[in-house]
PDB file of N, CA and C in Angstrom:
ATOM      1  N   UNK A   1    -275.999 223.057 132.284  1.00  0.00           N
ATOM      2  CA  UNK A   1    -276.928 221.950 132.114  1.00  0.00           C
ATOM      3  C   UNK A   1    -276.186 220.776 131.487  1.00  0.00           C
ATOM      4  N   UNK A   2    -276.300 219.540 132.335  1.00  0.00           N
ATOM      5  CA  UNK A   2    -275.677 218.542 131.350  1.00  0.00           C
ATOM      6  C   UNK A   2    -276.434 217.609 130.721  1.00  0.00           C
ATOM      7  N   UNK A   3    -277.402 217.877 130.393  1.00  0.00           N
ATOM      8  CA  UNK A   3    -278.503 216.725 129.552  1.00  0.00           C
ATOM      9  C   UNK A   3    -278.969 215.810 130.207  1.00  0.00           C
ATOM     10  N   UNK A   4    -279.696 214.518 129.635  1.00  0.00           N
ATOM     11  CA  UNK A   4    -280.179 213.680 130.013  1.00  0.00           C
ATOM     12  C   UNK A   4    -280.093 213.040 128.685  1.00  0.00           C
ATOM     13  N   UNK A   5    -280.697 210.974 129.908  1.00  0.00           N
ATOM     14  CA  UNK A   5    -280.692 210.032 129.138  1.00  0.00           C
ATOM     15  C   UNK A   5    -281.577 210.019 128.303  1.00  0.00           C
ATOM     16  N   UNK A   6    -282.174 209.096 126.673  1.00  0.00           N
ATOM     17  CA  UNK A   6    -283.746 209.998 126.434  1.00  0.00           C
ATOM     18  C   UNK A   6    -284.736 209.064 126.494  1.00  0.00           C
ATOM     19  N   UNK A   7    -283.919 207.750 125.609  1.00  0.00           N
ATOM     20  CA  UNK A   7    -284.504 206.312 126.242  1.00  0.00           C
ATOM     21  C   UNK A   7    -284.091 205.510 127.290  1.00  0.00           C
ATOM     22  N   UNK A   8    -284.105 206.179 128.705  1.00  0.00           N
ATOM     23  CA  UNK A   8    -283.420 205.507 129.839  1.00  0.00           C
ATOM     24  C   UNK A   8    -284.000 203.805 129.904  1.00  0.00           C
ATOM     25  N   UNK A   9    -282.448 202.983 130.265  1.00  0.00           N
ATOM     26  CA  UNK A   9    -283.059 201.574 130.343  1.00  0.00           C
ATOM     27  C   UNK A   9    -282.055 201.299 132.083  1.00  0.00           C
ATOM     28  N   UNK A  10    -282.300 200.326 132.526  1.00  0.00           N
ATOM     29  CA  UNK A  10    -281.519 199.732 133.804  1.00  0.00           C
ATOM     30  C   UNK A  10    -280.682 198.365 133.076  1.00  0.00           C
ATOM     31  N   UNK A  11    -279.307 199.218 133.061  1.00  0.00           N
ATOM     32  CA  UNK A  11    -278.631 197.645 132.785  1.00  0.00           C
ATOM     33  C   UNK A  11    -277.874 196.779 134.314  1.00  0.00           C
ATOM     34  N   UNK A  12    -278.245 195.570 134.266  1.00  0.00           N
ATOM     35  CA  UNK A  12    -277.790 195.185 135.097  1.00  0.00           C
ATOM     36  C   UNK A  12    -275.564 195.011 135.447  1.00  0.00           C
ATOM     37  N   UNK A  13    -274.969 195.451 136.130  1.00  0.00           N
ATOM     38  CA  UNK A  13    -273.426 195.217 135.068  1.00  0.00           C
ATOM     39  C   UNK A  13    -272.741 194.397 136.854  1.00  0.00           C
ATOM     40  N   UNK A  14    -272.234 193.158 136.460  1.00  0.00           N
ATOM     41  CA  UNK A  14    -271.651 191.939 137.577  1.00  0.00           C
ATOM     42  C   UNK A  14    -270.205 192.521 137.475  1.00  0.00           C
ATOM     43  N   UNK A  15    -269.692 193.503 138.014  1.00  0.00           N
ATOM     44  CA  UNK A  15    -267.902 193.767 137.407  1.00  0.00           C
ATOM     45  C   UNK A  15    -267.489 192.507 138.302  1.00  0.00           C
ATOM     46  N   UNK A  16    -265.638 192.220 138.033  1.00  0.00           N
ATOM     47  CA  UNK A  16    -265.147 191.363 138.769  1.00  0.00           C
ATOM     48  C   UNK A  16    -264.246 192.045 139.996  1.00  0.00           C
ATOM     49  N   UNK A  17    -263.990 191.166 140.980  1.00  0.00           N
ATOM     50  CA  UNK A  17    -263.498 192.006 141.893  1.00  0.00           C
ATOM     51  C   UNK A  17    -262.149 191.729 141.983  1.00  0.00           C
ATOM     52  N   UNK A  18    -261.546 192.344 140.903  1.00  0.00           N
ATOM     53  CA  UNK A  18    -259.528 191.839 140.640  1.00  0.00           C
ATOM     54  C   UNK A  18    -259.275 191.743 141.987  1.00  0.00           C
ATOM     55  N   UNK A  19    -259.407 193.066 142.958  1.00  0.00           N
ATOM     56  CA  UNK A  19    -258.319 192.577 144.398  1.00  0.00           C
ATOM     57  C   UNK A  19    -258.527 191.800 144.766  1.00  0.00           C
ATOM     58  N   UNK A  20    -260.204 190.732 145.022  1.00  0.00           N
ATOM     59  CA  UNK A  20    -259.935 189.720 145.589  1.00  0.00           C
ATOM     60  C   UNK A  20    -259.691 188.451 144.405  1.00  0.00           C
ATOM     61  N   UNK A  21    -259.363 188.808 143.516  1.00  0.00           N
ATOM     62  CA  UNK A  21    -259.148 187.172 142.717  1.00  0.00           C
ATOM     63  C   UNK A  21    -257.568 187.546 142.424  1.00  0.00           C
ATOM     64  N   UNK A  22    -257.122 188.350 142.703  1.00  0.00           N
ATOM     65  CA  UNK A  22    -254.979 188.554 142.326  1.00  0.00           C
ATOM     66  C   UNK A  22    -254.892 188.005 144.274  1.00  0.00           C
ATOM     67  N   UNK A  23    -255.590 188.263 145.241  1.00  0.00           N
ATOM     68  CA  UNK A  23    -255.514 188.056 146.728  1.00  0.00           C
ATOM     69  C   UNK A  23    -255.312 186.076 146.961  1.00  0.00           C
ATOM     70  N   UNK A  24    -256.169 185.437 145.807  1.00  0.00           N
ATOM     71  CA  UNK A  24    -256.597 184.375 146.674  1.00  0.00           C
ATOM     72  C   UNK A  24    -255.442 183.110 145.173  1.00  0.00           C
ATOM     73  N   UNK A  25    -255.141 182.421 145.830  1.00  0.00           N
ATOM     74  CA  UNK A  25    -254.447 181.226 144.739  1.00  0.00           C
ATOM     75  C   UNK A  25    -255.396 180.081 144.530  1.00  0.00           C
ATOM     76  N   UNK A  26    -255.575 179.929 143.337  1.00  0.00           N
ATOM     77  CA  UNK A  26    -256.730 179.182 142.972  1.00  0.00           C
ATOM     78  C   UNK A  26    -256.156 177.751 142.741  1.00  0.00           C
ATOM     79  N   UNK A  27    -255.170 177.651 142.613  1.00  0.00           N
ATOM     80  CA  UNK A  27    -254.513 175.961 142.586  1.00  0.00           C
ATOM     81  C   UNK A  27    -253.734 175.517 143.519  1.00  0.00           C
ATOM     82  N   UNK A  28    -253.765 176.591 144.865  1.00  0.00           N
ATOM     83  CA  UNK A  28    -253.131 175.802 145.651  1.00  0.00           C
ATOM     84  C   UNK A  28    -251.715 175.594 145.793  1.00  0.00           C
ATOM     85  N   UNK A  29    -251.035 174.280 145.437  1.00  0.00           N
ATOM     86  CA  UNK A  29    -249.896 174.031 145.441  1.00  0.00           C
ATOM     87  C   UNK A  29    -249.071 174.422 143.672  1.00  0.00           C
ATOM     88  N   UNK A  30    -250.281 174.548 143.162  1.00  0.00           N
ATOM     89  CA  UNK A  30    -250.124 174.278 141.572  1.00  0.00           C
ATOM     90  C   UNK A  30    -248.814 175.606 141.226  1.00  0.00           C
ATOM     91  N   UNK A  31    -248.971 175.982 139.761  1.00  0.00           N
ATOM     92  CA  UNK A  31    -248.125 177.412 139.614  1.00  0.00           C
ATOM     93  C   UNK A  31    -248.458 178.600 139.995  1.00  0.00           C
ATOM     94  N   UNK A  32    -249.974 178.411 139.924  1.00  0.00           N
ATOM     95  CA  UNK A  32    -250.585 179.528 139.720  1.00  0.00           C
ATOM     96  C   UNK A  32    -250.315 180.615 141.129  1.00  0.00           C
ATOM     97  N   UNK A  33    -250.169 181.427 140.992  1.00  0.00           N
ATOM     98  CA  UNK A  33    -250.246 182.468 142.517  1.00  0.00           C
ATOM     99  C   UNK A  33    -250.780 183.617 142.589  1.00  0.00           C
ATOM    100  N   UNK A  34    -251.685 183.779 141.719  1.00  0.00           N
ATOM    101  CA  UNK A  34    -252.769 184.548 141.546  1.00  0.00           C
ATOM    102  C   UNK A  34    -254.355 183.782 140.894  1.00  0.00           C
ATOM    103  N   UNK A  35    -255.492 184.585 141.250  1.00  0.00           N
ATOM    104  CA  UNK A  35    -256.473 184.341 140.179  1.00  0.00           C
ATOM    105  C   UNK A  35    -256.984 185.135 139.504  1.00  0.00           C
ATOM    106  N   UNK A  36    -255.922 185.802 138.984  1.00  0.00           N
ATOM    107  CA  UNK A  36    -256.469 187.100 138.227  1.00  0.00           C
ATOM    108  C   UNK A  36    -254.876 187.511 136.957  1.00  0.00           C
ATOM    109  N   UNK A  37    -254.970 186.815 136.342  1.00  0.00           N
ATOM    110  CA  UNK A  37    -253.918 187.635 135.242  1.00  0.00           C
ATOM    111  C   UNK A  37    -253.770 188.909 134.622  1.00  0.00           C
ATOM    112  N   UNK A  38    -252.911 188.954 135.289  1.00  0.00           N
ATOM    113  CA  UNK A  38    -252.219 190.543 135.148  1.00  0.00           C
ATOM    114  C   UNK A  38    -251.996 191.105 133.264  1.00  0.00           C
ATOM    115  N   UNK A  39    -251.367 190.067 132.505  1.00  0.00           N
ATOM    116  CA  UNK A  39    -250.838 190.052 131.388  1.00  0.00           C
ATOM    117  C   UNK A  39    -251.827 189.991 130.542  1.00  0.00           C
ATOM    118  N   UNK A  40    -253.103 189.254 130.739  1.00  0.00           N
ATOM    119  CA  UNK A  40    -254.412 189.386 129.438  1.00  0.00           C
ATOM    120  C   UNK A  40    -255.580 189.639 130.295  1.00  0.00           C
ATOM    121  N   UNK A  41    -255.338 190.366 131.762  1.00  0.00           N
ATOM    122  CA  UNK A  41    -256.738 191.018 132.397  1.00  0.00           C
ATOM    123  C   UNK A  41    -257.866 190.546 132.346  1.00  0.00           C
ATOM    124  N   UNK A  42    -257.865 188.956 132.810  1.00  0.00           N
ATOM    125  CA  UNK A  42    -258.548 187.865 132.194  1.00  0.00           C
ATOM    126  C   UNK A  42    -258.725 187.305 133.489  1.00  0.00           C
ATOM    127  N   UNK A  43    -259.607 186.910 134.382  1.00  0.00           N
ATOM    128  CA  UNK A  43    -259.599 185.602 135.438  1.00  0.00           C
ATOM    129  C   UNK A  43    -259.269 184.454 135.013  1.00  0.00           C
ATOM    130  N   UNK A  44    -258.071 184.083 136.083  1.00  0.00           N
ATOM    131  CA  UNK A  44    -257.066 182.572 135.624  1.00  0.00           C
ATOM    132  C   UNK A  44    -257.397 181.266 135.349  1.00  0.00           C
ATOM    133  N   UNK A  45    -257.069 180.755 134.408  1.00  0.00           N
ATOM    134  CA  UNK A  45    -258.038 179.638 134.160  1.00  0.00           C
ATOM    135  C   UNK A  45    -257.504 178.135 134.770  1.00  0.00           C
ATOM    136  N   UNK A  46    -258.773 177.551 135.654  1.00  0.00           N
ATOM    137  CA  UNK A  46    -258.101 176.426 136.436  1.00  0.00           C
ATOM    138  C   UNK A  46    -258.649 175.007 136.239  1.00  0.00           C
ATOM    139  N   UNK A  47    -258.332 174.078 135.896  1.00  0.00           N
ATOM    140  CA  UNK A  47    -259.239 172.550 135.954  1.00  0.00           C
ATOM    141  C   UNK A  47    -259.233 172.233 137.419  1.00  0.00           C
ATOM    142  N   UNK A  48    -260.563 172.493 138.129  1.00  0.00           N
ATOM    143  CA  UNK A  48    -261.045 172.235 139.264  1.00  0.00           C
ATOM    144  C   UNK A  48    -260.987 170.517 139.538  1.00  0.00           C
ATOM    145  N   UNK A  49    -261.622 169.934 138.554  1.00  0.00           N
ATOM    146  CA  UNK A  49    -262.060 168.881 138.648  1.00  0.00           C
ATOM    147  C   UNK A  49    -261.831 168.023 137.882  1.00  0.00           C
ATOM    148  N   UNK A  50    -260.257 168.198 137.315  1.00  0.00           N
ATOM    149  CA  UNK A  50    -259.439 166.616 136.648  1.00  0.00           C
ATOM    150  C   UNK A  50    -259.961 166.077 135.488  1.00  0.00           C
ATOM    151  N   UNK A  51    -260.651 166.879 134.808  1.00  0.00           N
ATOM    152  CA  UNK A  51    -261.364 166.757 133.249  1.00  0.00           C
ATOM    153  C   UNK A  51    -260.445 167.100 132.175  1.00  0.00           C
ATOM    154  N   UNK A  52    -259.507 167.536 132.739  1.00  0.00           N
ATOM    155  CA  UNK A  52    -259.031 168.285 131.307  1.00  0.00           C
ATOM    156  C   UNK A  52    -259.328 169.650 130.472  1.00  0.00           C
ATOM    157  N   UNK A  53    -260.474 170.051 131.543  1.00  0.00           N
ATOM    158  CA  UNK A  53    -261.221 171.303 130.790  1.00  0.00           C
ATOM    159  C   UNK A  53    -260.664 172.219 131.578  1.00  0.00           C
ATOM    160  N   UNK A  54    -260.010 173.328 131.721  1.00  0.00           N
ATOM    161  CA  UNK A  54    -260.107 174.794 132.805  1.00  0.00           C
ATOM    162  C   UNK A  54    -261.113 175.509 132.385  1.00  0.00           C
ATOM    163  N   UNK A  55    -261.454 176.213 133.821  1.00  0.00           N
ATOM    164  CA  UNK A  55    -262.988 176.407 134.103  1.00  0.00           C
ATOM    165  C   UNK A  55    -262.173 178.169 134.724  1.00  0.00           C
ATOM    166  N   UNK A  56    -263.061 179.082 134.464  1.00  0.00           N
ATOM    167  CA  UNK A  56    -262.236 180.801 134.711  1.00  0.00           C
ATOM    168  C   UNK A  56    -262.879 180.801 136.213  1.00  0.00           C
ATOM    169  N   UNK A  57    -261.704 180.940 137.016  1.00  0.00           N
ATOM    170  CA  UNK A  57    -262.115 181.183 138.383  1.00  0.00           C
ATOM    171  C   UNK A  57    -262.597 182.946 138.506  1.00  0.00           C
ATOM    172  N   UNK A  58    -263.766 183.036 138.601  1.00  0.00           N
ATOM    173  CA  UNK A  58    -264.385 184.412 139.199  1.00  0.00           C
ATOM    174  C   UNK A  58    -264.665 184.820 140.317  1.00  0.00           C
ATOM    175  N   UNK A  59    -264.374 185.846 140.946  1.00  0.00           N
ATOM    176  CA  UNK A  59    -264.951 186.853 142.066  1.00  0.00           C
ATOM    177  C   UNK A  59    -265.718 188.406 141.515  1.00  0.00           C
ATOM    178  N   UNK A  60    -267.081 188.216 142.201  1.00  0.00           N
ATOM    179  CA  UNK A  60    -267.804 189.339 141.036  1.00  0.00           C
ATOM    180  C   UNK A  60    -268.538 190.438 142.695  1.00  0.00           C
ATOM    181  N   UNK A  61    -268.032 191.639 142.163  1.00  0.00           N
ATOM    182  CA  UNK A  61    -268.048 192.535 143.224  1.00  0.00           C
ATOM    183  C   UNK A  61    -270.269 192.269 142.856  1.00  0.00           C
ATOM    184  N   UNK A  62    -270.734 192.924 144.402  1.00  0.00           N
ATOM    185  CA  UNK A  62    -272.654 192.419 144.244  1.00  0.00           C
ATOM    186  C   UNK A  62    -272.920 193.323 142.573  1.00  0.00           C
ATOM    187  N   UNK A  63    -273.611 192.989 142.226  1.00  0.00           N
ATOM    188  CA  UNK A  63    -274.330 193.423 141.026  1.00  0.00           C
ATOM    189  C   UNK A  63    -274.819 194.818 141.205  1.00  0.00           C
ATOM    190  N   UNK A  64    -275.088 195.946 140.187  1.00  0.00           N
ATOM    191  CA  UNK A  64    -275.186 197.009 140.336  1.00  0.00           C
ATOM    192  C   UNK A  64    -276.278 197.486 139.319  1.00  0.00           C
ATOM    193  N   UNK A  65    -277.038 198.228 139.106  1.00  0.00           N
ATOM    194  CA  UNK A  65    -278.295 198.804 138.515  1.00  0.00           C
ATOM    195  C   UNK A  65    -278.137 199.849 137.772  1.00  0.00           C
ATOM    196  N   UNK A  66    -277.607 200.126 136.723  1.00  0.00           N
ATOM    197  CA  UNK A  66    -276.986 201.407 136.571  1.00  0.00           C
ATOM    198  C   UNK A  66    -277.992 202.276 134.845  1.00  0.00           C
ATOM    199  N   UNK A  67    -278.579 203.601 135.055  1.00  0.00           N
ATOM    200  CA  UNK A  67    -279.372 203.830 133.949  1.00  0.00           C
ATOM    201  C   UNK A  67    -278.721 204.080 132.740  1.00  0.00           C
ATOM    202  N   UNK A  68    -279.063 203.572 131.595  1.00  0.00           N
ATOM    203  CA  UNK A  68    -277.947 204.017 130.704  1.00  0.00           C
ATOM    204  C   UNK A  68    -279.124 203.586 129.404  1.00  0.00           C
ATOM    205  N   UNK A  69    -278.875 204.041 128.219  1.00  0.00           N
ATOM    206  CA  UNK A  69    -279.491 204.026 127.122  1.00  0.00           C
ATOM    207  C   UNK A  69    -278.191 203.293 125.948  1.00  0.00           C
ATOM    208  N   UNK A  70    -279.184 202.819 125.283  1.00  0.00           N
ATOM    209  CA  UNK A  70    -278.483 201.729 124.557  1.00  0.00           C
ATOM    210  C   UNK A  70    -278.571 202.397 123.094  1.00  0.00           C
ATOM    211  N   UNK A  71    -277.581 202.455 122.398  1.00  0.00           N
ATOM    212  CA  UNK A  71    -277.246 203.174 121.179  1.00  0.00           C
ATOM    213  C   UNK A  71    -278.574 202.644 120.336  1.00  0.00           C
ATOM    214  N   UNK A  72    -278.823 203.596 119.405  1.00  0.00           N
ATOM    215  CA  UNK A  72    -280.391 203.179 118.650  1.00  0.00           C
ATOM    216  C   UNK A  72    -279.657 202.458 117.336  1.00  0.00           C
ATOM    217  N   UNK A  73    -278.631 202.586 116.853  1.00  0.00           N
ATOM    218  CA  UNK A  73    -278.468 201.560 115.547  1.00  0.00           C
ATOM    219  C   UNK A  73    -278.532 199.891 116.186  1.00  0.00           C
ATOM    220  N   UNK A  74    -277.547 199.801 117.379  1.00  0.00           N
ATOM    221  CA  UNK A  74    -277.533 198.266 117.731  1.00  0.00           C
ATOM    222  C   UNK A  74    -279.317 198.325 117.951  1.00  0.00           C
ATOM    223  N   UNK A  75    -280.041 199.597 118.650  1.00  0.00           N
ATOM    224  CA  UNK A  75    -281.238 198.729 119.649  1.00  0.00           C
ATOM    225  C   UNK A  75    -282.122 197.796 118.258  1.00  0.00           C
ATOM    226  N   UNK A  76    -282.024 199.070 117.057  1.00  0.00           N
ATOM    227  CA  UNK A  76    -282.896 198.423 116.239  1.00  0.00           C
ATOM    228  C   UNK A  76    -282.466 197.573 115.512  1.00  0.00           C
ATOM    229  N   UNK A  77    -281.270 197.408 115.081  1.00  0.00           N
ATOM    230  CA  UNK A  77    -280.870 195.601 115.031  1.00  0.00           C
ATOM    231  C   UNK A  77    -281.273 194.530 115.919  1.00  0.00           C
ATOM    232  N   UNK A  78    -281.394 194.866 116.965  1.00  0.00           N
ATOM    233  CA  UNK A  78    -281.606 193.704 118.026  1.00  0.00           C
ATOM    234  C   UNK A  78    -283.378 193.792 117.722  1.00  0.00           C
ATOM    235  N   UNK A  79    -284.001 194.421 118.213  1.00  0.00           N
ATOM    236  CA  UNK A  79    -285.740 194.868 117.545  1.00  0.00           C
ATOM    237  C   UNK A  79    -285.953 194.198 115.941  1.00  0.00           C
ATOM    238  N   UNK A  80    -285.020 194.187 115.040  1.00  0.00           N
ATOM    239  CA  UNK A  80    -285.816 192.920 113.743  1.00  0.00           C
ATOM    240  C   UNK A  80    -285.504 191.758 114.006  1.00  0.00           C
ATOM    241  N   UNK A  81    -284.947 191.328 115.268  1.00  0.00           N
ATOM    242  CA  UNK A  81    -284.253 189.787 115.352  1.00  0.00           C
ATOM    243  C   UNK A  81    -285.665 189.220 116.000  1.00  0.00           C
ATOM    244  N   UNK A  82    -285.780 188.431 115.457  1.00  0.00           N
ATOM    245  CA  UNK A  82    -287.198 187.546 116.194  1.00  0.00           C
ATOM    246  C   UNK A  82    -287.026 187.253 117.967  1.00  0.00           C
ATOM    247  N   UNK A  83    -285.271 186.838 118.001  1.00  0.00           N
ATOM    248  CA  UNK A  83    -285.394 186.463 119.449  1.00  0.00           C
ATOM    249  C   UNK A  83    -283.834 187.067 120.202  1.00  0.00           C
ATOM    250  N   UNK A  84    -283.435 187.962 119.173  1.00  0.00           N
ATOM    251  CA  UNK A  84    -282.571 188.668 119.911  1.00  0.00           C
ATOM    252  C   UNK A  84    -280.992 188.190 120.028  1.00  0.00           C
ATOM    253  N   UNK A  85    -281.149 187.009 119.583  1.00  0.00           N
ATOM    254  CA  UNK A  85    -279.612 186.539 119.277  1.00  0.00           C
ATOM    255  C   UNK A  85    -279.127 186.618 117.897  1.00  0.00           C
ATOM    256  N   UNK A  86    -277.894 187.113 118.105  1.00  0.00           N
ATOM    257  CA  UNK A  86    -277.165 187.462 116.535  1.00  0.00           C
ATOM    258  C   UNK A  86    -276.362 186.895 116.828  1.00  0.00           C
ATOM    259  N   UNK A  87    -274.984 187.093 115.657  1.00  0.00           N
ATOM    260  CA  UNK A  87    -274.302 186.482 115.664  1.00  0.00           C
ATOM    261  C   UNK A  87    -272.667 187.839 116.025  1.00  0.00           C
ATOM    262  N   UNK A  88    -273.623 188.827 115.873  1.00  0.00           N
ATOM    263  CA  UNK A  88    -273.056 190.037 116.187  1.00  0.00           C
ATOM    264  C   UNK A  88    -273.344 190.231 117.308  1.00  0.00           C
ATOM    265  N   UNK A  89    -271.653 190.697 118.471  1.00  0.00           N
ATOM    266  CA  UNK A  89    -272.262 190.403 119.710  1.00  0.00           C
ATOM    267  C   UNK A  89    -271.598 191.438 120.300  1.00  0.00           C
ATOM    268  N   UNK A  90    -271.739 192.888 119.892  1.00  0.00           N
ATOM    269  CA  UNK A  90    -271.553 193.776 120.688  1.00  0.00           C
ATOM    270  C   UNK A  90    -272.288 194.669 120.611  1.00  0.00           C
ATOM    271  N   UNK A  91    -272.702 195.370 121.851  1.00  0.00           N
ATOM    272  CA  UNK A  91    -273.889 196.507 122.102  1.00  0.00           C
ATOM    273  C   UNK A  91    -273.036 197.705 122.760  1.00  0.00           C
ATOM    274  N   UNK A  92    -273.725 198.761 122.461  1.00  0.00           N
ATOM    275  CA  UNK A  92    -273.373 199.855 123.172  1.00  0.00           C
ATOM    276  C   UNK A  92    -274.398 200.758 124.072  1.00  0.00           C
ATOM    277  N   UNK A  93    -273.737 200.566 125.085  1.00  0.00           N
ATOM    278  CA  UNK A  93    -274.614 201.751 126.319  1.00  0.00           C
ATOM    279  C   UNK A  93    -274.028 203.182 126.314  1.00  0.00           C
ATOM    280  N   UNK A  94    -274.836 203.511 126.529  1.00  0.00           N
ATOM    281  CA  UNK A  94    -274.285 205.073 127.134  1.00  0.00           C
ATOM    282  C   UNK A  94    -274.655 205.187 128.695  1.00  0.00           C
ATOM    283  N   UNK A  95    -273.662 205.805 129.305  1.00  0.00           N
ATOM    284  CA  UNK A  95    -274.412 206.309 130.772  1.00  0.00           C
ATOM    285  C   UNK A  95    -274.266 207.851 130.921  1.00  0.00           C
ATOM    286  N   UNK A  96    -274.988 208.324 131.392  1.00  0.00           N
ATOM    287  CA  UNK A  96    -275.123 209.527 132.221  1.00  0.00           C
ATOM    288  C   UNK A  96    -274.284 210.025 132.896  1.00  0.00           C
ATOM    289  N   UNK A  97    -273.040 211.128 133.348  1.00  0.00           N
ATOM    290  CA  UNK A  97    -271.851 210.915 134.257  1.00  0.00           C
ATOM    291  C   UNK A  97    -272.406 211.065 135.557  1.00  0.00           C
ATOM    292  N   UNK A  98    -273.906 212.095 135.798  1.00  0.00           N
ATOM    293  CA  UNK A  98    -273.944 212.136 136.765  1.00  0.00           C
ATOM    294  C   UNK A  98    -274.701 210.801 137.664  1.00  0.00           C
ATOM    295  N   UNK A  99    -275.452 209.974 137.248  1.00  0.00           N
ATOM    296  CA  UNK A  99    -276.222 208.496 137.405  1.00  0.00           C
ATOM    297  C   UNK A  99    -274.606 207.793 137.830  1.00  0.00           C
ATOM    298  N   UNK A 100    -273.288 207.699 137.450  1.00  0.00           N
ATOM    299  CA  UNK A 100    -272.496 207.276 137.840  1.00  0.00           C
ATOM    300  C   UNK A 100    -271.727 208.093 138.946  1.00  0.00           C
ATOM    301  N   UNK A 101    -271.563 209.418 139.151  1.00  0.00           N
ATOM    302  CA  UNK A 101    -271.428 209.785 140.502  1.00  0.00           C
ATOM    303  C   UNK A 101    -272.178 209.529 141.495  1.00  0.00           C
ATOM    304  N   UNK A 102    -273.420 209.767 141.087  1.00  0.00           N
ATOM    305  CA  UNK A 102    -274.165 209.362 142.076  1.00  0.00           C
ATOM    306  C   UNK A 102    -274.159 207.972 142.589  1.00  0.00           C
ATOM    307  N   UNK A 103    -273.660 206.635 142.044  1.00  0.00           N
ATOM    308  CA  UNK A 103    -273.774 204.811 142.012  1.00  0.00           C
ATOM    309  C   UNK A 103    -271.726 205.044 142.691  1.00  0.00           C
ATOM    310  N   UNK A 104    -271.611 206.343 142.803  1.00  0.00           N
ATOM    311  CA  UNK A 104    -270.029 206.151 143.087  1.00  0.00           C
ATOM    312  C   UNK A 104    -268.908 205.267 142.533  1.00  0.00           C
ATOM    313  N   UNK A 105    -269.673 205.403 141.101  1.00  0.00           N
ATOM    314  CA  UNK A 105    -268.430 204.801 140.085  1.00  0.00           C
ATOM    315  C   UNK A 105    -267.739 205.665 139.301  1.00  0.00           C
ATOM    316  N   UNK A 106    -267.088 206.895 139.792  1.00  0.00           N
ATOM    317  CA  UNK A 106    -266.257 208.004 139.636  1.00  0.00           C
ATOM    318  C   UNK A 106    -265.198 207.713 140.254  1.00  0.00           C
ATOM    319  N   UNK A 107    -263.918 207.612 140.132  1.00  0.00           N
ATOM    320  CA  UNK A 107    -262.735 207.514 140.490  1.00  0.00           C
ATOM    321  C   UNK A 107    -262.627 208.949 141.290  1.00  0.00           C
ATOM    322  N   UNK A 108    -262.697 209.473 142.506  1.00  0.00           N
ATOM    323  CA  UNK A 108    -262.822 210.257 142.763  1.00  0.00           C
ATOM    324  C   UNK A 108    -260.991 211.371 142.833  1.00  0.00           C
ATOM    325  N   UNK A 109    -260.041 210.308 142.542  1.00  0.00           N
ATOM    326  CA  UNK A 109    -258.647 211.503 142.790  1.00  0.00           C
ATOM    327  C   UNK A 109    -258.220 211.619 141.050  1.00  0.00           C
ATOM    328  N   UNK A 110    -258.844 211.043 139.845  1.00  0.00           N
ATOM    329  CA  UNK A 110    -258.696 211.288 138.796  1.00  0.00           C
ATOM    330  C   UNK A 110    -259.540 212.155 138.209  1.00  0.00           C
ATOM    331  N   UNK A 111    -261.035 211.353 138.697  1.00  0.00           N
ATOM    332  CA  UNK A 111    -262.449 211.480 137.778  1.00  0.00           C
ATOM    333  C   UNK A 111    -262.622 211.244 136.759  1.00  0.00           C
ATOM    334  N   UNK A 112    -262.413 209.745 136.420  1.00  0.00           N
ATOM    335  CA  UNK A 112    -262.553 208.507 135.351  1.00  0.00           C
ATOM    336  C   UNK A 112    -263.620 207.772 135.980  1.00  0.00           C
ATOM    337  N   UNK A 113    -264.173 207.407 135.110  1.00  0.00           N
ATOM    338  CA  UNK A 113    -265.865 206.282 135.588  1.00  0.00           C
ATOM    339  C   UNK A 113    -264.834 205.125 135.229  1.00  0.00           C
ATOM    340  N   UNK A 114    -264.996 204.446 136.366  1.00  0.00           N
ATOM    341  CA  UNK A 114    -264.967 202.953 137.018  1.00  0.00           C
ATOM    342  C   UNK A 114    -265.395 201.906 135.924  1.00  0.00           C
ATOM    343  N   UNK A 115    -265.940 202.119 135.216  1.00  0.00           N
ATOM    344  CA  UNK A 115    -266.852 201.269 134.649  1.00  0.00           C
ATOM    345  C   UNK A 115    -266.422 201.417 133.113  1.00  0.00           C
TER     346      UNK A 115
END
């Protein structure tokens, strides 16, 4: 038996899609020859539009639905906040392994979750 979730929630999770942003050159003629940095696993940052600002070029594989329960110390921190923004900004999920075999985010020749 491998358990279950107990407060199941649906988090929504946008991953990025490295092969196609290391595939495509986001500046063109510029240096860049990737859009995906290898060295801080970061999407490459580009000034599109001559401001002076770089803007993170993204490619985001479709969005995915995945059940997972959210640790109860963060949930009830977030539950006394009137509107849910802190200044503390990390949460923890848990998922299910089998809810991720099943969404086929199992690395299937290791069996490491994707995610």
């Amino acid at each position: 038996m491998r358990g279950r979730l107990i407060f199941p929630f649906l988090a929504e999770l946008r991953r990025l899609d490295t092969a196609a942003m290391a595939a495509g050159d986001p500046d063109g003629a510029g240096p860049l020859v990737s859009g995906f940095d290898l060295d801080f696993k970061e999407p490459a940052l580009v000034d599109r539009d001559g401001d002076g600002v770089a803007e993170r070029e993204r490619v985001e594989l479709p969005p995915i639905r995945v059940p997972c329960q959210v640790e109860p110390r963060v949930f009830e921190d977030l539950r006394l906040l009137a509107s849910g923004d802190s200044p503390r900004s990390d949460l923890s999920l848990v998922f299910h392994f089998r809810d991720l075999e099943r969404l086929g985010l199992v690395d299937a020749a290791t069996g490491d979750a994707l995610i």
